[in-house]
C-alpha atoms as a PDB file:
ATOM      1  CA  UNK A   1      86.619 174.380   8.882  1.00  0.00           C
ATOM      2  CA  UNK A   2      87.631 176.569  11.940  1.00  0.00           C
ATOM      3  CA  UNK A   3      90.763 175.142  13.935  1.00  0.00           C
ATOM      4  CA  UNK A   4      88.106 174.811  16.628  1.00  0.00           C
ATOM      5  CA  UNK A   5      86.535 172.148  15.090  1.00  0.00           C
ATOM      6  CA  UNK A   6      89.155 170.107  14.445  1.00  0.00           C
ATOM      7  CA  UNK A   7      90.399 170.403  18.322  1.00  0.00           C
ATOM      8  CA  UNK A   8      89.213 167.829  21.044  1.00  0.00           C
ATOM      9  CA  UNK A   9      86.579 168.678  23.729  1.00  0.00           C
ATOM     10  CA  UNK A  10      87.705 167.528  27.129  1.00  0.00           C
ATOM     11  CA  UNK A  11      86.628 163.834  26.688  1.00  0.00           C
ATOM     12  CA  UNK A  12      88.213 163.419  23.342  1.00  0.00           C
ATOM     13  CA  UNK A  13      91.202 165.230  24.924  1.00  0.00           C
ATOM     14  CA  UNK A  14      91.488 162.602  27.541  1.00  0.00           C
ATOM     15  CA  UNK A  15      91.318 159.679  25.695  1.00  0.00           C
ATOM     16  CA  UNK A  16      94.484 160.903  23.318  1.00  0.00           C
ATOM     17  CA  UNK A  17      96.553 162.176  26.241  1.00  0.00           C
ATOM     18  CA  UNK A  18      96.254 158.691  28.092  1.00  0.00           C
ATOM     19  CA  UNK A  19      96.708 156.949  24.508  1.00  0.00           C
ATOM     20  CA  UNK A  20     100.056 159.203  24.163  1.00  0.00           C
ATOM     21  CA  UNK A  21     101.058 158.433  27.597  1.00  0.00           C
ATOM     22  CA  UNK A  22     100.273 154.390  26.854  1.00  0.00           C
ATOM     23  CA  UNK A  23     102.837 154.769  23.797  1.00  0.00           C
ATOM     24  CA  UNK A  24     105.177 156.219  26.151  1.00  0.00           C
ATOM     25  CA  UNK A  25     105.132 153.604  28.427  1.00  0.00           C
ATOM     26  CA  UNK A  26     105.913 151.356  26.129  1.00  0.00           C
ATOM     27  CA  UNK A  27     108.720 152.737  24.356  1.00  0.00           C
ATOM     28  CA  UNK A  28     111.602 150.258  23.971  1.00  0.00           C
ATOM     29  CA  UNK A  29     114.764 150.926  26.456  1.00  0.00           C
ATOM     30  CA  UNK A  30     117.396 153.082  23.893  1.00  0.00           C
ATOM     31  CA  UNK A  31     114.524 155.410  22.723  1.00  0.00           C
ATOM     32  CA  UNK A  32     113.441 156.263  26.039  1.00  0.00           C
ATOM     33  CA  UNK A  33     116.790 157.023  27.580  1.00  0.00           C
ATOM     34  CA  UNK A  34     118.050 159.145  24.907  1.00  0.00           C
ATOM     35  CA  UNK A  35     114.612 160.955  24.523  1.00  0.00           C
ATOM     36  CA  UNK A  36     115.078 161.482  28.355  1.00  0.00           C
ATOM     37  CA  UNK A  37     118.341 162.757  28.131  1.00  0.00           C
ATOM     38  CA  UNK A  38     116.643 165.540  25.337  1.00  0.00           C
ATOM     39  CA  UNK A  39     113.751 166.609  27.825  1.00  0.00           C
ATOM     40  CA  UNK A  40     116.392 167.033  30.231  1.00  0.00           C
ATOM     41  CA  UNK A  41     118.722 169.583  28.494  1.00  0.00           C
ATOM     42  CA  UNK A  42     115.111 171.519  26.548  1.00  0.00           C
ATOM     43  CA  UNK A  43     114.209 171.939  30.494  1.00  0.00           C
ATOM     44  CA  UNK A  44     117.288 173.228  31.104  1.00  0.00           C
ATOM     45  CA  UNK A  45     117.598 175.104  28.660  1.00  0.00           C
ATOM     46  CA  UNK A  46     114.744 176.980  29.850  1.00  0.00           C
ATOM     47  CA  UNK A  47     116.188 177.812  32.953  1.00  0.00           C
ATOM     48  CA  UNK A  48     119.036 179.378  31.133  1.00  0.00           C
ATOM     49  CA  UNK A  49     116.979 181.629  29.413  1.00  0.00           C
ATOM     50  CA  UNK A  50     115.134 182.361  32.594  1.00  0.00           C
ATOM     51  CA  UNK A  51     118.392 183.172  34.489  1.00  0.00           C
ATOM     52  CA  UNK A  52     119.644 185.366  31.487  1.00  0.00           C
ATOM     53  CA  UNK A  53     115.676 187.034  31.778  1.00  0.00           C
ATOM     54  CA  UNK A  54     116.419 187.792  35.838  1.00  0.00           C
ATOM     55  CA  UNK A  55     119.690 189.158  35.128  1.00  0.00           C
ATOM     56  CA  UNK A  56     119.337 192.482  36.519  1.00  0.00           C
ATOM     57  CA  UNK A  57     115.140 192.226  37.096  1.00  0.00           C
ATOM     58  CA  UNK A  58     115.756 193.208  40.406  1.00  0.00           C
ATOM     59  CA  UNK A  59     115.548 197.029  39.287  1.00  0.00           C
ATOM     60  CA  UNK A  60     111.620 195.684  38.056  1.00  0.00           C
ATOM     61  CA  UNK A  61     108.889 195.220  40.112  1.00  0.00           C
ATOM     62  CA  UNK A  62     108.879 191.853  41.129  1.00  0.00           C
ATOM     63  CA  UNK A  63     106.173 190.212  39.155  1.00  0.00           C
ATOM     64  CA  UNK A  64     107.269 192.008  36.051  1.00  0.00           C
ATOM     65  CA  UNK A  65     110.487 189.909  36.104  1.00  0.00           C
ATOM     66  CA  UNK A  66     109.172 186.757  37.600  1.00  0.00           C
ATOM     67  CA  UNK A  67     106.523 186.528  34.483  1.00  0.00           C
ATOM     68  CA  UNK A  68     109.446 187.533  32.015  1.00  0.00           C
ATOM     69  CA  UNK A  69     111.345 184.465  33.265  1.00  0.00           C
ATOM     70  CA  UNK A  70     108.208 182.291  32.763  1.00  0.00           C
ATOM     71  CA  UNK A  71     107.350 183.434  29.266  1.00  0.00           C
ATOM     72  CA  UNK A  72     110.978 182.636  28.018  1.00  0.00           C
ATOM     73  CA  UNK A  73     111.210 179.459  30.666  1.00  0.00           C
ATOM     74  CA  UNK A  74     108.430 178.030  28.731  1.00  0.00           C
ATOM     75  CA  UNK A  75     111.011 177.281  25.546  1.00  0.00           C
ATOM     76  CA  UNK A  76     111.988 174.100  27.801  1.00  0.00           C
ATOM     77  CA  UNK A  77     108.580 172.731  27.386  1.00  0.00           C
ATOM     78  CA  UNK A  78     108.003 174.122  24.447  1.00  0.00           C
ATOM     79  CA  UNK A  79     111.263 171.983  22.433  1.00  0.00           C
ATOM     80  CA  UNK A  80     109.685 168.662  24.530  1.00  0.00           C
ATOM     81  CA  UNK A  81     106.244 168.593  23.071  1.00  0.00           C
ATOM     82  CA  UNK A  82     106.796 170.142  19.568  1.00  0.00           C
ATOM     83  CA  UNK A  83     110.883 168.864  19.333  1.00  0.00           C
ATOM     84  CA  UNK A  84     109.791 165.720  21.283  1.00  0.00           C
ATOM     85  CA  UNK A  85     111.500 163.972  24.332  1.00  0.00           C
ATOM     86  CA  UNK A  86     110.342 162.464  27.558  1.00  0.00           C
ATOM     87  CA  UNK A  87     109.787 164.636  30.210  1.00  0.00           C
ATOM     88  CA  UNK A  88     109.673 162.743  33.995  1.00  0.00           C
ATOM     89  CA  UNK A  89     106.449 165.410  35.316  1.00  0.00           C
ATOM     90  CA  UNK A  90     104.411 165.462  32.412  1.00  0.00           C
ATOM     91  CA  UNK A  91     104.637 161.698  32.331  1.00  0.00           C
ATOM     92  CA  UNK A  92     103.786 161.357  35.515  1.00  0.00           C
ATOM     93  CA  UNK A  93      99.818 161.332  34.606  1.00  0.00           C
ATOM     94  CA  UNK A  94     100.385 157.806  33.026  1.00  0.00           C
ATOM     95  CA  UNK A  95      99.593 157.161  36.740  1.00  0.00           C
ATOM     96  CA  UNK A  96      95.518 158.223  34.995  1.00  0.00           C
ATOM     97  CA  UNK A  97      95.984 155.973  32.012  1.00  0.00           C
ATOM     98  CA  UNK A  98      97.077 153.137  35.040  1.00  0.00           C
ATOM     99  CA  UNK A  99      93.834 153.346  36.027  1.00  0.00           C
ATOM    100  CA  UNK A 100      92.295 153.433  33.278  1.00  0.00           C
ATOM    101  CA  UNK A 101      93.402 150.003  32.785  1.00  0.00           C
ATOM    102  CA  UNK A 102      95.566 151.320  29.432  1.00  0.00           C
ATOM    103  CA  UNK A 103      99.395 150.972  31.235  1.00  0.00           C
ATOM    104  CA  UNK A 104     100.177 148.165  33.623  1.00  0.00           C
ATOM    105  CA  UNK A 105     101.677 149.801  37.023  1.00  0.00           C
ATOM    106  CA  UNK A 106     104.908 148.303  36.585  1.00  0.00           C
ATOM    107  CA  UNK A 107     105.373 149.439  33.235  1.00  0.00           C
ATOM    108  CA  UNK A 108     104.619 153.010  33.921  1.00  0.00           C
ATOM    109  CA  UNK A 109     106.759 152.787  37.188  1.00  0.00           C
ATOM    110  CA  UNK A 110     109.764 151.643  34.898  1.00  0.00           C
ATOM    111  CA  UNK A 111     109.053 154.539  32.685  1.00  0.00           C
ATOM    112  CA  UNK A 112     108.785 157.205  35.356  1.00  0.00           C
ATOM    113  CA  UNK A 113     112.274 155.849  36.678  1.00  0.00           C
ATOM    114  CA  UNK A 114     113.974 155.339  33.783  1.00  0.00           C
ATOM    115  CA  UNK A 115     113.067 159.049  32.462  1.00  0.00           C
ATOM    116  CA  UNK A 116     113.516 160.493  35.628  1.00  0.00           C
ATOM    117  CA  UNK A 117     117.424 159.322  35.681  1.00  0.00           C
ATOM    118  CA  UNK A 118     117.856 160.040  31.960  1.00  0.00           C
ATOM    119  CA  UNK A 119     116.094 163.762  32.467  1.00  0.00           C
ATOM    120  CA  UNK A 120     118.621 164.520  35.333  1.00  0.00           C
ATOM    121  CA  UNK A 121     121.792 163.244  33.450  1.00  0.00           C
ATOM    122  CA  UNK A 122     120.576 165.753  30.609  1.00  0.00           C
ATOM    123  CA  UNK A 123     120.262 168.517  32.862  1.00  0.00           C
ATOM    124  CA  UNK A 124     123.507 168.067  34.370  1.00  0.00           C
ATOM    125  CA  UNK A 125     125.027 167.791  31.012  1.00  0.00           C
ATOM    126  CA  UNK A 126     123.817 171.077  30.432  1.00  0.00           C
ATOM    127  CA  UNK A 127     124.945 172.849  33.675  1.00  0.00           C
ATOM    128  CA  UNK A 128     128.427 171.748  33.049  1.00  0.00           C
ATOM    129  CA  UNK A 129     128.663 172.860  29.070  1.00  0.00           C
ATOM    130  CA  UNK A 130     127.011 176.026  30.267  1.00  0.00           C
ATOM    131  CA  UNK A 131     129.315 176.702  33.190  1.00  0.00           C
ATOM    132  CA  UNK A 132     132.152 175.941  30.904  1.00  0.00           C
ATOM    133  CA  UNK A 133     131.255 178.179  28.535  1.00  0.00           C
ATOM    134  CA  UNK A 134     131.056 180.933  30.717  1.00  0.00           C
ATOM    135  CA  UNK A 135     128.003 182.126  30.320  1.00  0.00           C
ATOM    136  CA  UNK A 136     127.702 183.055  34.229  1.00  0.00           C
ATOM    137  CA  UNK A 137     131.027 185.394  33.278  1.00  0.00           C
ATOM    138  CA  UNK A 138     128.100 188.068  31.152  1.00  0.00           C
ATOM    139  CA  UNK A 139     127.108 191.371  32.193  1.00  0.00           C
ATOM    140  CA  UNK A 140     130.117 191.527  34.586  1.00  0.00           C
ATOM    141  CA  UNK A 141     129.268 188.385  36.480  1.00  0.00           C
ATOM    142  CA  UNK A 142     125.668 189.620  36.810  1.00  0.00           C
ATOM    143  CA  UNK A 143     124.342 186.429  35.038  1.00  0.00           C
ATOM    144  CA  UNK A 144     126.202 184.126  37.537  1.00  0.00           C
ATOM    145  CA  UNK A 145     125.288 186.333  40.704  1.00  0.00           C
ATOM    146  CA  UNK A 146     121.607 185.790  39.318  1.00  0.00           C
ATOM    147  CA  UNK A 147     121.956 182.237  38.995  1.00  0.00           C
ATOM    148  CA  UNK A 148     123.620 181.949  42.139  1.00  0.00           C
ATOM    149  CA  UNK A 149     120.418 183.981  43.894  1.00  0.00           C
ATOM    150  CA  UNK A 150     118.164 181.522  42.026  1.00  0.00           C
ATOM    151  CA  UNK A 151     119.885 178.629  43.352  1.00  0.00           C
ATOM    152  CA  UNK A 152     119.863 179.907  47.122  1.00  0.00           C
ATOM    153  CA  UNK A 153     116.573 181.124  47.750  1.00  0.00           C
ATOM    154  CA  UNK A 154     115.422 177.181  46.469  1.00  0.00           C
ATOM    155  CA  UNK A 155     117.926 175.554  48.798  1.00  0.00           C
ATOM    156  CA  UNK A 156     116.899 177.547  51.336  1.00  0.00           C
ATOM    157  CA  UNK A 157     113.322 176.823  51.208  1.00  0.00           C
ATOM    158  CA  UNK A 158     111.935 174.232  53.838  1.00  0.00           C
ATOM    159  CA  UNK A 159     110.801 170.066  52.814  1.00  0.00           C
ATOM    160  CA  UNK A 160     106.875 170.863  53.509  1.00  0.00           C
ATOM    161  CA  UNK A 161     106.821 174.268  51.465  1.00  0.00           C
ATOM    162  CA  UNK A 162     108.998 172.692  48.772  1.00  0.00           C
ATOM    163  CA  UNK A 163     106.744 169.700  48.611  1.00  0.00           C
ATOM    164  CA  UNK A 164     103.330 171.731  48.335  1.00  0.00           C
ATOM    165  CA  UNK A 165     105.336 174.032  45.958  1.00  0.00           C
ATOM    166  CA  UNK A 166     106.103 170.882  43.868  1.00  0.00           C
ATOM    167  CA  UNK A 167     102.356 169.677  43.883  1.00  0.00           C
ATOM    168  CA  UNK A 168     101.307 173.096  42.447  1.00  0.00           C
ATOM    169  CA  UNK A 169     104.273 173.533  40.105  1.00  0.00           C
ATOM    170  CA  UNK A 170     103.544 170.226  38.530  1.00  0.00           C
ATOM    171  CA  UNK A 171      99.807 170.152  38.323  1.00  0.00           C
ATOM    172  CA  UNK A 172     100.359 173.787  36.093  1.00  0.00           C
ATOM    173  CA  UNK A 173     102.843 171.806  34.063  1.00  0.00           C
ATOM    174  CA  UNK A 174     100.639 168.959  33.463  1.00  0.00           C
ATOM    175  CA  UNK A 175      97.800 170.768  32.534  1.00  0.00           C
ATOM    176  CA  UNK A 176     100.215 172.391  29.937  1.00  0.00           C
ATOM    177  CA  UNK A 177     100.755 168.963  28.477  1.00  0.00           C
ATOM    178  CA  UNK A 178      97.439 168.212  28.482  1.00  0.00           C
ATOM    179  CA  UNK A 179      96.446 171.756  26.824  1.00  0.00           C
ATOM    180  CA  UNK A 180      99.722 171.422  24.041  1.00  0.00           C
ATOM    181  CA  UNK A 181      97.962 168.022  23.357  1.00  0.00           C
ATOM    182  CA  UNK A 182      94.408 169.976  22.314  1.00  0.00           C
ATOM    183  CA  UNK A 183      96.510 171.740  19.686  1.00  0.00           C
ATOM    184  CA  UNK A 184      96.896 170.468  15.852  1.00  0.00           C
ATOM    185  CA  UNK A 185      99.617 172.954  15.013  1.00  0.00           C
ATOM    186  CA  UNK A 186     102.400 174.123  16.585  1.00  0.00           C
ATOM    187  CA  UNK A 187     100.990 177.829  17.097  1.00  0.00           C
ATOM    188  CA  UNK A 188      98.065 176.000  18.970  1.00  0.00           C
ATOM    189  CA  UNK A 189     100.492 174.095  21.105  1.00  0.00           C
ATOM    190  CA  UNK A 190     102.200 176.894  21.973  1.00  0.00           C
ATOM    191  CA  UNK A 191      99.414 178.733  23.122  1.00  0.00           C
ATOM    192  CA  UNK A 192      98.648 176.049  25.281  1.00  0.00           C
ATOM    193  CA  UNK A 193     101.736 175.454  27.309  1.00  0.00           C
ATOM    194  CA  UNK A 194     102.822 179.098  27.469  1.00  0.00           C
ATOM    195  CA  UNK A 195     100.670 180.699  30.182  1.00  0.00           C
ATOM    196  CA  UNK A 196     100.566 177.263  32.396  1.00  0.00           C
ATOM    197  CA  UNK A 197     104.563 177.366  32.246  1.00  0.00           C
ATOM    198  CA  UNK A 198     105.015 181.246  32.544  1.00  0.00           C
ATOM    199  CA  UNK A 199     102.688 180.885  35.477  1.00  0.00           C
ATOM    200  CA  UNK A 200     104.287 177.955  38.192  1.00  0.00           C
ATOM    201  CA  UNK A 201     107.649 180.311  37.316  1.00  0.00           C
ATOM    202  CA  UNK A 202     106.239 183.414  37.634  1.00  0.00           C
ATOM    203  CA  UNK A 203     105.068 181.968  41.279  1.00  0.00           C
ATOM    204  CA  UNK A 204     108.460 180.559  42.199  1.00  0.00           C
ATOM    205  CA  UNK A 205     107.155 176.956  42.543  1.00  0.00           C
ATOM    206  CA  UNK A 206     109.230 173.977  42.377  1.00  0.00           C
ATOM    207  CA  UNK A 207     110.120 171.439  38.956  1.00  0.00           C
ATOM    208  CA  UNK A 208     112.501 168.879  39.669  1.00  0.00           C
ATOM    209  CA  UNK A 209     113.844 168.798  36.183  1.00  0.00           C
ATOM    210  CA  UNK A 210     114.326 172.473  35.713  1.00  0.00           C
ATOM    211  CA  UNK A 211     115.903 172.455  39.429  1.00  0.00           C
ATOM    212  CA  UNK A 212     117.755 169.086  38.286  1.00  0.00           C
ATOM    213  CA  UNK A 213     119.881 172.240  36.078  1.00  0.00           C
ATOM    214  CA  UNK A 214     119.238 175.362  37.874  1.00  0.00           C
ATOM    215  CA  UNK A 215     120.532 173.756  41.179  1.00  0.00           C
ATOM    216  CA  UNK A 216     123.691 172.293  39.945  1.00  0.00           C
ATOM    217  CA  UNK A 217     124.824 175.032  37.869  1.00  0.00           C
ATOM    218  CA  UNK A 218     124.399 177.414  40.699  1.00  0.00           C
ATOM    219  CA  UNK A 219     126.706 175.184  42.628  1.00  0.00           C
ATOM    220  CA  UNK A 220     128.782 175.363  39.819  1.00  0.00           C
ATOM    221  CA  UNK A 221     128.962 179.145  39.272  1.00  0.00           C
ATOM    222  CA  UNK A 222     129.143 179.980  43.195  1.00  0.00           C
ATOM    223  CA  UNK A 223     132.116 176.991  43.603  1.00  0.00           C
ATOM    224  CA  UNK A 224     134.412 178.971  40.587  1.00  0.00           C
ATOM    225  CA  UNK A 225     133.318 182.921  40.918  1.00  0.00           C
ATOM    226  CA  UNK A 226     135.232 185.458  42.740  1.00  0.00           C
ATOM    227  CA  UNK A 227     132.693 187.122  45.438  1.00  0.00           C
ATOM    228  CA  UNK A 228     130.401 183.921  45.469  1.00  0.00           C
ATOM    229  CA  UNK A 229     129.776 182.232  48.644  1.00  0.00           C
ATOM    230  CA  UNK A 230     130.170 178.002  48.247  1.00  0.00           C
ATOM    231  CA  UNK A 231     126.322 176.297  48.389  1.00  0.00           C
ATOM    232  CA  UNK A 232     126.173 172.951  50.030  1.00  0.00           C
ATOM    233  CA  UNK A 233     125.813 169.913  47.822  1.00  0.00           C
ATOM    234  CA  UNK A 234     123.597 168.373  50.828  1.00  0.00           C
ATOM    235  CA  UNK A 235     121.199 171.614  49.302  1.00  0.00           C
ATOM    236  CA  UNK A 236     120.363 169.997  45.842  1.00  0.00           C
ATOM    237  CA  UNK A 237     119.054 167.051  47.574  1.00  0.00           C
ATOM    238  CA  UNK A 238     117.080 168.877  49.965  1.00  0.00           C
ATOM    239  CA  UNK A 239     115.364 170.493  47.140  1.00  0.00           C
ATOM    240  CA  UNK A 240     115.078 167.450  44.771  1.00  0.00           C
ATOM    241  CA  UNK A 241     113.560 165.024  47.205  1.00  0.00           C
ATOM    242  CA  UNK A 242     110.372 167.044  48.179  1.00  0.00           C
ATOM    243  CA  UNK A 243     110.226 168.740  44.568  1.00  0.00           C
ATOM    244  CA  UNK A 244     109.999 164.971  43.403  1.00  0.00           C
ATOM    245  CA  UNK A 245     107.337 163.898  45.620  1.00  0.00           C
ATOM    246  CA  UNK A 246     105.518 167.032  44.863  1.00  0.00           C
ATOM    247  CA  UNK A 247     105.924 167.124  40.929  1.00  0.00           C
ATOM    248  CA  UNK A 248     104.572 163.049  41.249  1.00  0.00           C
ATOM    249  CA  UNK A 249     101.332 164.302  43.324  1.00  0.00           C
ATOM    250  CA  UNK A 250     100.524 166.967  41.003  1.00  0.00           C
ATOM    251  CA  UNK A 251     100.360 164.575  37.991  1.00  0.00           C
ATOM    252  CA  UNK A 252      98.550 162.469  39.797  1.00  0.00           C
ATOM    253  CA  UNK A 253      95.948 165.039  41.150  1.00  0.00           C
ATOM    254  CA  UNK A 254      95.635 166.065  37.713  1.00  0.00           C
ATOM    255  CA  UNK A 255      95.564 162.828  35.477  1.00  0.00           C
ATOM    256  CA  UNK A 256      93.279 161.253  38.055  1.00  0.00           C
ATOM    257  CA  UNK A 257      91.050 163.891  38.089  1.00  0.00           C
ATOM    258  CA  UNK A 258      90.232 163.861  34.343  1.00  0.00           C
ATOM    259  CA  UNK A 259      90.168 159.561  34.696  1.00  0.00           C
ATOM    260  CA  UNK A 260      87.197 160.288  37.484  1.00  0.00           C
ATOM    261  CA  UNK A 261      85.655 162.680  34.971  1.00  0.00           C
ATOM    262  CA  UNK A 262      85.510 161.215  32.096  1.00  0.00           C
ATOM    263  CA  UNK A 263      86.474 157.323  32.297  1.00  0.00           C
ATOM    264  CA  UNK A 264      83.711 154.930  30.579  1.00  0.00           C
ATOM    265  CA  UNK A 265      81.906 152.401  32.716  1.00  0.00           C
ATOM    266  CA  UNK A 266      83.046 148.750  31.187  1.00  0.00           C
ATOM    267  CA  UNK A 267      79.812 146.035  30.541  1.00  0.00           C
ATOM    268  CA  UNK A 268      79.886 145.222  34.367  1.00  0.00           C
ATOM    269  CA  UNK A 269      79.377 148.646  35.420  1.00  0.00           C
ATOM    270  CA  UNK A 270      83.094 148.842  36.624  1.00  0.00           C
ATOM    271  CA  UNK A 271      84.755 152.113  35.450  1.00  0.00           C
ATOM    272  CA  UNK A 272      87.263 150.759  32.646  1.00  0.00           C
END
């Protein structure tokens, strides 16, 4: 039988992302925090291959580096579907399964918060083990002069181009998800995620989580090395706020989408 076969069509496809996403919800309180924590340091982890891939890109043309940095960036997601963790954007389509009558709202508001705290003390975790290791130190303190760029140019950015950046960042990452979820293997959920990934970062668009490490290690880096202008803390939460509300839209445009498509009319004629 050819792997095609044994891989859902769309409809199939929905139906086991919303089930996953129902099992998420429900996961009991010590489970879901430390899973949290996990998606929060793969994410970052990510980044910090990312930064290491734009170390010295700017002698590249531009898109040559920017897709570089998503093909390696897309390890993050890569460790939280295969590895498994709880990542706060790709769960937020359980706001599809919601409707879908599968997830009650409070529940799956619980779950977004919950994994949403736990993801950002992972990726803080991570900026301050990878700051104290002095990786930003490499090439002659081109690795922290690129993180410290990275950083910038997103605190820099305004709340309405963030936000928009955040819808589109998220919806890529979702459909990711949803594409990993088509897969039986792990070389089919790889091919799913990579491209999605490889393309929001390629574009520069906003993911809380990954900013939730990129952000704070910048601060980090710039705060310690010689040469490095101080960023303002006030930054990260200018970024994080609209990247937030953007990252939650994009699940939602995405996860309610496929609920409009493909949801099953119940015996009154309701959509269930």
């Amino acid at each position: 039988m050819s792997d095609s076969a044994t891989m859902p069509a769309p409809p199939g496809l929905h139906a086991t992302v919303f089930a996953a996403l129902a099992e998420k919800a429900a996961l009991p309180l010590r489970p879901m925090l430390v899973l949290g924590v996990l998606a929060g340091l793969y994410i970052g982890f990510g980044g910090l291959f990312a930064t290491i891939a734009l170390t010295g890109a700017e002698a590249l043309p531009h898109g040559v580096g920017q897709v570089m940095a998503g093909l390696v960036f897309a390890t993050g997601l890569a460790l939280v579907m295969i590895a498994g963790a709880e990542l706060f954007t790709g769960n937020t389509m359980m706001t599809g399964a919601v409707l879908a009558g599968q997830i009650p709202a409070g529940q799956a508001a619980r779950a977004l918060s919950l994994v949403f705290l736990a993801n950002f003390a992972g990726a803080l975790l991570l900026a301050v083990l990878v700051w104290g290791a002095g990786v930003h130190d490499a090439a002659e303190g081109a690795v922290g002069r690129a993180a410290v760029a990275l950083a910038q140019g997103k605190m820099e950015a305004g709340f309405l181009a963030t936000l928009a950046s955040g819808i589109l960042a998220n919806m890529l990452v979702c459909l990711a998800v949803w594409s990993a979820y088509a897969g039986q293997t792990v070389t089919q959920k790889l091919a799913g995620l990579t491209l999605p990934v490889a393309a929001f970062v390629a574009a520069g668009l906003e993911h809380s989580i990954a900013n939730m490490y990129l952000l704070p290690y910048g601060w980090l880096v710039a705060a310690t090395m010689d040469g490095e202008a101080p960023l303002a803390l006030s930054g990260i939460a200018g970024n994080l706020v609209p990247a937030t509300i953007g990252n939650l839209i994009g699940g939602c445009v995405v996860a309610i989408a496929y609920w409009l498509a493909f949801a099953e009319p119940d015996e009154s004629g309701a959509e269930a």
